[in-house]
Every structure is written in C-alpha cells, then in structure tokens.
PDB file of N, CA and C in Angstrom:
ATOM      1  N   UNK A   1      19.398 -18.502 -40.197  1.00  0.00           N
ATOM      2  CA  UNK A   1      20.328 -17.670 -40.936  1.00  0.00           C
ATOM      3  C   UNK A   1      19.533 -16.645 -41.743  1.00  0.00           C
ATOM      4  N   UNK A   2      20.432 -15.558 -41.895  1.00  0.00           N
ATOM      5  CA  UNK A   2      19.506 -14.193 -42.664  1.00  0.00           C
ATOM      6  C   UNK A   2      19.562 -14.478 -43.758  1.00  0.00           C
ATOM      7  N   UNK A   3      18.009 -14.157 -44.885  1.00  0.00           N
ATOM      8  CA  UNK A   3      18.232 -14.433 -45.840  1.00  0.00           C
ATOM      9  C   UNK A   3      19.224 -13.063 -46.853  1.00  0.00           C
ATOM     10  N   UNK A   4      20.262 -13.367 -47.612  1.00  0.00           N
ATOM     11  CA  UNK A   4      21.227 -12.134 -47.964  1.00  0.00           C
ATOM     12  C   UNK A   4      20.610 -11.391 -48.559  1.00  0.00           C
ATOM     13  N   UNK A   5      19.857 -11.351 -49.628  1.00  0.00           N
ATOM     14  CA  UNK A   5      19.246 -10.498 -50.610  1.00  0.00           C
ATOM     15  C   UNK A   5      18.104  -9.750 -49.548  1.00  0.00           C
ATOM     16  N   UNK A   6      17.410 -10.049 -48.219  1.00  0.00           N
ATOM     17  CA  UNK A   6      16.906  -9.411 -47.660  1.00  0.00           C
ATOM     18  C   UNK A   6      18.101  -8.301 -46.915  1.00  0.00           C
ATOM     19  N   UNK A   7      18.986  -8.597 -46.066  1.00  0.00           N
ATOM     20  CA  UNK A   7      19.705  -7.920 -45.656  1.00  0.00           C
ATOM     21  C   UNK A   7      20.273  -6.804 -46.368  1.00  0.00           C
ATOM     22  N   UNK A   8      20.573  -7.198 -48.215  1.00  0.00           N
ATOM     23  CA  UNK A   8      21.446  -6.136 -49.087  1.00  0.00           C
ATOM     24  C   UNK A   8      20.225  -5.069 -49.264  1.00  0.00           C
ATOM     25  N   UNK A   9      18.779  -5.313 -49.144  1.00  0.00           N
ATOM     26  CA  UNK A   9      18.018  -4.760 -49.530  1.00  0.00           C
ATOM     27  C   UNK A   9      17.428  -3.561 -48.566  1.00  0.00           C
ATOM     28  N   UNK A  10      17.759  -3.808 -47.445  1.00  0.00           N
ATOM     29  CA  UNK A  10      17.647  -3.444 -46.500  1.00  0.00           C
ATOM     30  C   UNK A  10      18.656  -1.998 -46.361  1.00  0.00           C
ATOM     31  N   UNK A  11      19.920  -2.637 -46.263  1.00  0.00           N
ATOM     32  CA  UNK A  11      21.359  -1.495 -46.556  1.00  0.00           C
ATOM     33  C   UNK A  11      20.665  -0.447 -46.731  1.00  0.00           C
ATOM     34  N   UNK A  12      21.208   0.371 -46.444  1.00  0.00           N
ATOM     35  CA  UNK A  12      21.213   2.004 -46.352  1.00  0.00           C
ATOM     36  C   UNK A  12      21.890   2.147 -48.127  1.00  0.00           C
ATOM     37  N   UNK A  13      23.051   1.561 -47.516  1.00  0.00           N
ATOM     38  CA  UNK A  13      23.636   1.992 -49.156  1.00  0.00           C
ATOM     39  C   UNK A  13      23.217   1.341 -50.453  1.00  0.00           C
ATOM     40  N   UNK A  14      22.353  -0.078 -50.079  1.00  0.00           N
ATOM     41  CA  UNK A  14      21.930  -0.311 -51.215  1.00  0.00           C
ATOM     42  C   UNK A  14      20.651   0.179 -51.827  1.00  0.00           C
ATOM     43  N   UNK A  15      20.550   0.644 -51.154  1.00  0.00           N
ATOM     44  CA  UNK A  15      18.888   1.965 -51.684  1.00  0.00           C
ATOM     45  C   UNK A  15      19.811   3.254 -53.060  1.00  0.00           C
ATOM     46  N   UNK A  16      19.044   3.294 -54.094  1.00  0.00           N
ATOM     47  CA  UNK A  16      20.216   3.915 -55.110  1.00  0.00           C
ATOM     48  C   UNK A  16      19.593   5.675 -54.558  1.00  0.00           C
ATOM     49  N   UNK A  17      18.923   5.755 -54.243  1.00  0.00           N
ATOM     50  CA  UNK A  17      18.110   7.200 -53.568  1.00  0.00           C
ATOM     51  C   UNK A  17      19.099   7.582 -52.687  1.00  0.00           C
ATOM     52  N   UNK A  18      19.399   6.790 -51.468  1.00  0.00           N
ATOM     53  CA  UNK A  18      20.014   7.062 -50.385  1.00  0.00           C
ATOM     54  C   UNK A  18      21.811   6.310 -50.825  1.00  0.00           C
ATOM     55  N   UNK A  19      22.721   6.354 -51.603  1.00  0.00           N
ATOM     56  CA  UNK A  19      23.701   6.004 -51.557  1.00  0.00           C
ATOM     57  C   UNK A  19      24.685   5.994 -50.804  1.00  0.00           C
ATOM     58  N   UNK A  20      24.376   7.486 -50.226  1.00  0.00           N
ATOM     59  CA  UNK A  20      25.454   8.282 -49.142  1.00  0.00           C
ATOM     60  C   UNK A  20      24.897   8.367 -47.948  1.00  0.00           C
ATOM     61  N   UNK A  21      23.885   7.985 -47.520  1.00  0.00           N
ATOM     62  CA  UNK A  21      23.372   7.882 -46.311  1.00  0.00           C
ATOM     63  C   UNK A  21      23.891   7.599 -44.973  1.00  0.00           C
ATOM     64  N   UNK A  22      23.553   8.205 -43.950  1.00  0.00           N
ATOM     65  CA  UNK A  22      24.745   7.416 -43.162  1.00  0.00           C
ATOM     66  C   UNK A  22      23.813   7.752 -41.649  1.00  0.00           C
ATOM     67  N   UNK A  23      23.595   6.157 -41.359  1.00  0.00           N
ATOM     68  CA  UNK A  23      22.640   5.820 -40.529  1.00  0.00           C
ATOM     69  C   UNK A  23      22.740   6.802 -38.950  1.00  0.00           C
ATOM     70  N   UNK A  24      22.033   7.571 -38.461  1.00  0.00           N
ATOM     71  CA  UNK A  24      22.138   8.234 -37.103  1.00  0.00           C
ATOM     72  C   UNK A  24      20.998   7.275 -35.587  1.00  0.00           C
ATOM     73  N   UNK A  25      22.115   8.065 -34.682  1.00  0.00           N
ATOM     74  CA  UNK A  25      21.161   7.124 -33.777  1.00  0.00           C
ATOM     75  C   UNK A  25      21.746   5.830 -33.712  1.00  0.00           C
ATOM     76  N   UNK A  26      22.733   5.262 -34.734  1.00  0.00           N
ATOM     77  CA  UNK A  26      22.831   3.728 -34.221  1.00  0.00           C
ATOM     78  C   UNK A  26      23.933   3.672 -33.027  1.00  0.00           C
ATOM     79  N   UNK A  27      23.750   2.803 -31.924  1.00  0.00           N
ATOM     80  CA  UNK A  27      24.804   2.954 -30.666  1.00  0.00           C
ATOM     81  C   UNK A  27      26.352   2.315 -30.683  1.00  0.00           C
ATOM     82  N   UNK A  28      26.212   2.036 -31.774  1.00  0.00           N
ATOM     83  CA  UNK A  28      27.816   1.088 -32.122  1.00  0.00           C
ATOM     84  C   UNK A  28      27.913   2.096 -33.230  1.00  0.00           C
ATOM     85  N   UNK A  29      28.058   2.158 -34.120  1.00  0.00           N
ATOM     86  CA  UNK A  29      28.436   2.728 -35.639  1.00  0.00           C
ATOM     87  C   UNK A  29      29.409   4.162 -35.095  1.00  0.00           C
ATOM     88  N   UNK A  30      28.884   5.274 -34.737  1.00  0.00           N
ATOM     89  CA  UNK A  30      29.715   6.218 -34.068  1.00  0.00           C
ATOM     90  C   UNK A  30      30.914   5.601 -33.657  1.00  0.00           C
ATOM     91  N   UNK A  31      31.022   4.837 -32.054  1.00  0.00           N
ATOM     92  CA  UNK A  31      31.775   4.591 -31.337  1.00  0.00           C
ATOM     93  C   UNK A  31      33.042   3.852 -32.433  1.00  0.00           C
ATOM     94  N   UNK A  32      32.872   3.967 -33.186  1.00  0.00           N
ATOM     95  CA  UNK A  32      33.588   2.220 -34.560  1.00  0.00           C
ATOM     96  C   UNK A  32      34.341   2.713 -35.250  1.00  0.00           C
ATOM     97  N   UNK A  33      33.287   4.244 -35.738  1.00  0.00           N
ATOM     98  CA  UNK A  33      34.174   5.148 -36.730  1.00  0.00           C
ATOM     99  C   UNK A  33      35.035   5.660 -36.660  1.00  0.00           C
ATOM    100  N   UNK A  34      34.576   6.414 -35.392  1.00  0.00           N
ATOM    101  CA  UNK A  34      35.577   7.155 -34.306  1.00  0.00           C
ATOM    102  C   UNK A  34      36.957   6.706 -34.075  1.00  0.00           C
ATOM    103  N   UNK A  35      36.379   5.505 -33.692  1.00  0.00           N
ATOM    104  CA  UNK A  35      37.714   4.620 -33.256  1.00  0.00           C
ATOM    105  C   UNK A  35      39.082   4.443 -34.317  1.00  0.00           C
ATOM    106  N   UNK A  36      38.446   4.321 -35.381  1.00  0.00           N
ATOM    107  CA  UNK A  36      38.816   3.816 -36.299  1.00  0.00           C
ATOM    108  C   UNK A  36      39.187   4.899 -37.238  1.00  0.00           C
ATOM    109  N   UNK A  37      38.557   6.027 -37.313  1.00  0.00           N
ATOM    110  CA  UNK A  37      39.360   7.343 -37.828  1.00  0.00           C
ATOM    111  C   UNK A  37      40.707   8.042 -36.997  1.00  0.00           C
ATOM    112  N   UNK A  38      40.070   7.888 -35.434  1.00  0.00           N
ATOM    113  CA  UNK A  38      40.836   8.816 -34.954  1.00  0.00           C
ATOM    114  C   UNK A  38      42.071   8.021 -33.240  1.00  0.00           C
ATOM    115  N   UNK A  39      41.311   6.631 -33.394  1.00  0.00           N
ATOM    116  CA  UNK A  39      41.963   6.272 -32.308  1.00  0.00           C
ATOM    117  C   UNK A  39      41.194   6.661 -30.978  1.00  0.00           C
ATOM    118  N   UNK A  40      40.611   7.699 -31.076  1.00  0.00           N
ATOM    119  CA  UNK A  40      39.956   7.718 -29.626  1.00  0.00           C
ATOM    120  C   UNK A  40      38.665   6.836 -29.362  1.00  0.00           C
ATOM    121  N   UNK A  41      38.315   6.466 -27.922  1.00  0.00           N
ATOM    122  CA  UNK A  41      37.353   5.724 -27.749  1.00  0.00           C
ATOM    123  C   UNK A  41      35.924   6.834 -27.209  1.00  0.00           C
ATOM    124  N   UNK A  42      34.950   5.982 -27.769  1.00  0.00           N
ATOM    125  CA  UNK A  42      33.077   6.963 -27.328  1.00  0.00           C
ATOM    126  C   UNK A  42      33.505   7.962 -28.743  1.00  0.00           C
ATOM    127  N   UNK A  43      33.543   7.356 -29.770  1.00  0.00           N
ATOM    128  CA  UNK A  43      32.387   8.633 -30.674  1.00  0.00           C
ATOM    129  C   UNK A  43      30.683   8.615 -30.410  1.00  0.00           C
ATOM    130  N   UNK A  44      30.451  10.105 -31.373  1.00  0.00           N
ATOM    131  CA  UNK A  44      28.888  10.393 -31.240  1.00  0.00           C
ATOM    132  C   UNK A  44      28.752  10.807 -32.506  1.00  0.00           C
ATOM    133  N   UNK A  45      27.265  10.430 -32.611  1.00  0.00           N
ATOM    134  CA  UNK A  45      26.936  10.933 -34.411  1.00  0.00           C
ATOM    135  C   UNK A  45      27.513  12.205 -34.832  1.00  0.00           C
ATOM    136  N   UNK A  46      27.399  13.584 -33.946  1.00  0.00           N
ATOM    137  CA  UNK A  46      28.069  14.870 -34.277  1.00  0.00           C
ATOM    138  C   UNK A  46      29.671  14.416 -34.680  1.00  0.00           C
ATOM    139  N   UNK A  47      30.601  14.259 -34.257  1.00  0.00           N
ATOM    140  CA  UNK A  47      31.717  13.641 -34.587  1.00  0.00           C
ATOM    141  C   UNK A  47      32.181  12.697 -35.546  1.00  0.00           C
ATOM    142  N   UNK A  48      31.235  12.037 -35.828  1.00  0.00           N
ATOM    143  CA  UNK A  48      31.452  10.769 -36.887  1.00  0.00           C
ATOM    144  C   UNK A  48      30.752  11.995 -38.839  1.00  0.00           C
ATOM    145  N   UNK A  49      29.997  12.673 -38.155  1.00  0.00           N
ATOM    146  CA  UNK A  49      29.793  14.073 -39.577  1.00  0.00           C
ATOM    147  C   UNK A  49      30.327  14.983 -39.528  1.00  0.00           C
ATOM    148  N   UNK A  50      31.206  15.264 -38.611  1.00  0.00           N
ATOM    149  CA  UNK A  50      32.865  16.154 -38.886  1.00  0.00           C
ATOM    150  C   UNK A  50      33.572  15.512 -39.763  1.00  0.00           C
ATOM    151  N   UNK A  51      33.936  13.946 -39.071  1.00  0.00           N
ATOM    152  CA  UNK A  51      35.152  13.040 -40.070  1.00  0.00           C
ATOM    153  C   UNK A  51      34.392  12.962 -41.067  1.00  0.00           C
ATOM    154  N   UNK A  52      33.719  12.549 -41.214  1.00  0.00           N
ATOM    155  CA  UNK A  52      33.099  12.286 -42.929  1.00  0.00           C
ATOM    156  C   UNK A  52      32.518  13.319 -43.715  1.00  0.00           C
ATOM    157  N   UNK A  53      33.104  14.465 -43.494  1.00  0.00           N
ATOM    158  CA  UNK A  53      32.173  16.075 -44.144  1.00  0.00           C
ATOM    159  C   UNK A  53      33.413  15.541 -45.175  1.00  0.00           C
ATOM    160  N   UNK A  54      32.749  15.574 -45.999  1.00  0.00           N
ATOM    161  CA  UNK A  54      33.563  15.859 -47.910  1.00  0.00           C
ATOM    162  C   UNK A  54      34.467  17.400 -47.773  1.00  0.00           C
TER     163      UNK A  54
END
C-alpha cells in the first residue's frame, strides 16, 4: 500500500508553487476531463486548456 503523505507530496496541487498546475502528457487525465466537461469521448491536452482557460 502507498504510503499517503508520500503520494499528497507528490500532487501537483500539493506543491504551494505549483497550485494550479495541471499535469500535460498524462494519457487518461485529458480523455476524463473531456468526458466529463463535455460528454464527448478522446480528449487531448489542447482541449482540456480551452475548458479550463479562466
């Protein structure tokens, strides 16, 4: 089992530098967001920083 405090430490978001960070390149995370913003299936990092542009 993972130890937790390694994993939180790890986080993207738990780095106080990088709060808003938002991991590229990962092969699931796109496809998830996507899904999950817009209903369609196969997002890509370009698409997943359209939906999430502030």
């Amino acid at each position: 089992m993972r130890n937790l405090e390694t994993t939180r430490l790890r986080s993207p978001a738990a780095h106080p530098r990088r709060s808003g960070a938002l991991p590229l390149g990962d092969l699931h995370l796109p496809v998830q967001v996507g899904y999950a913003l817009t209903g369609a299936q196969g997002g890509t990092d370009e698409q997943v920083l359209q939906l999430l542009e502030p």
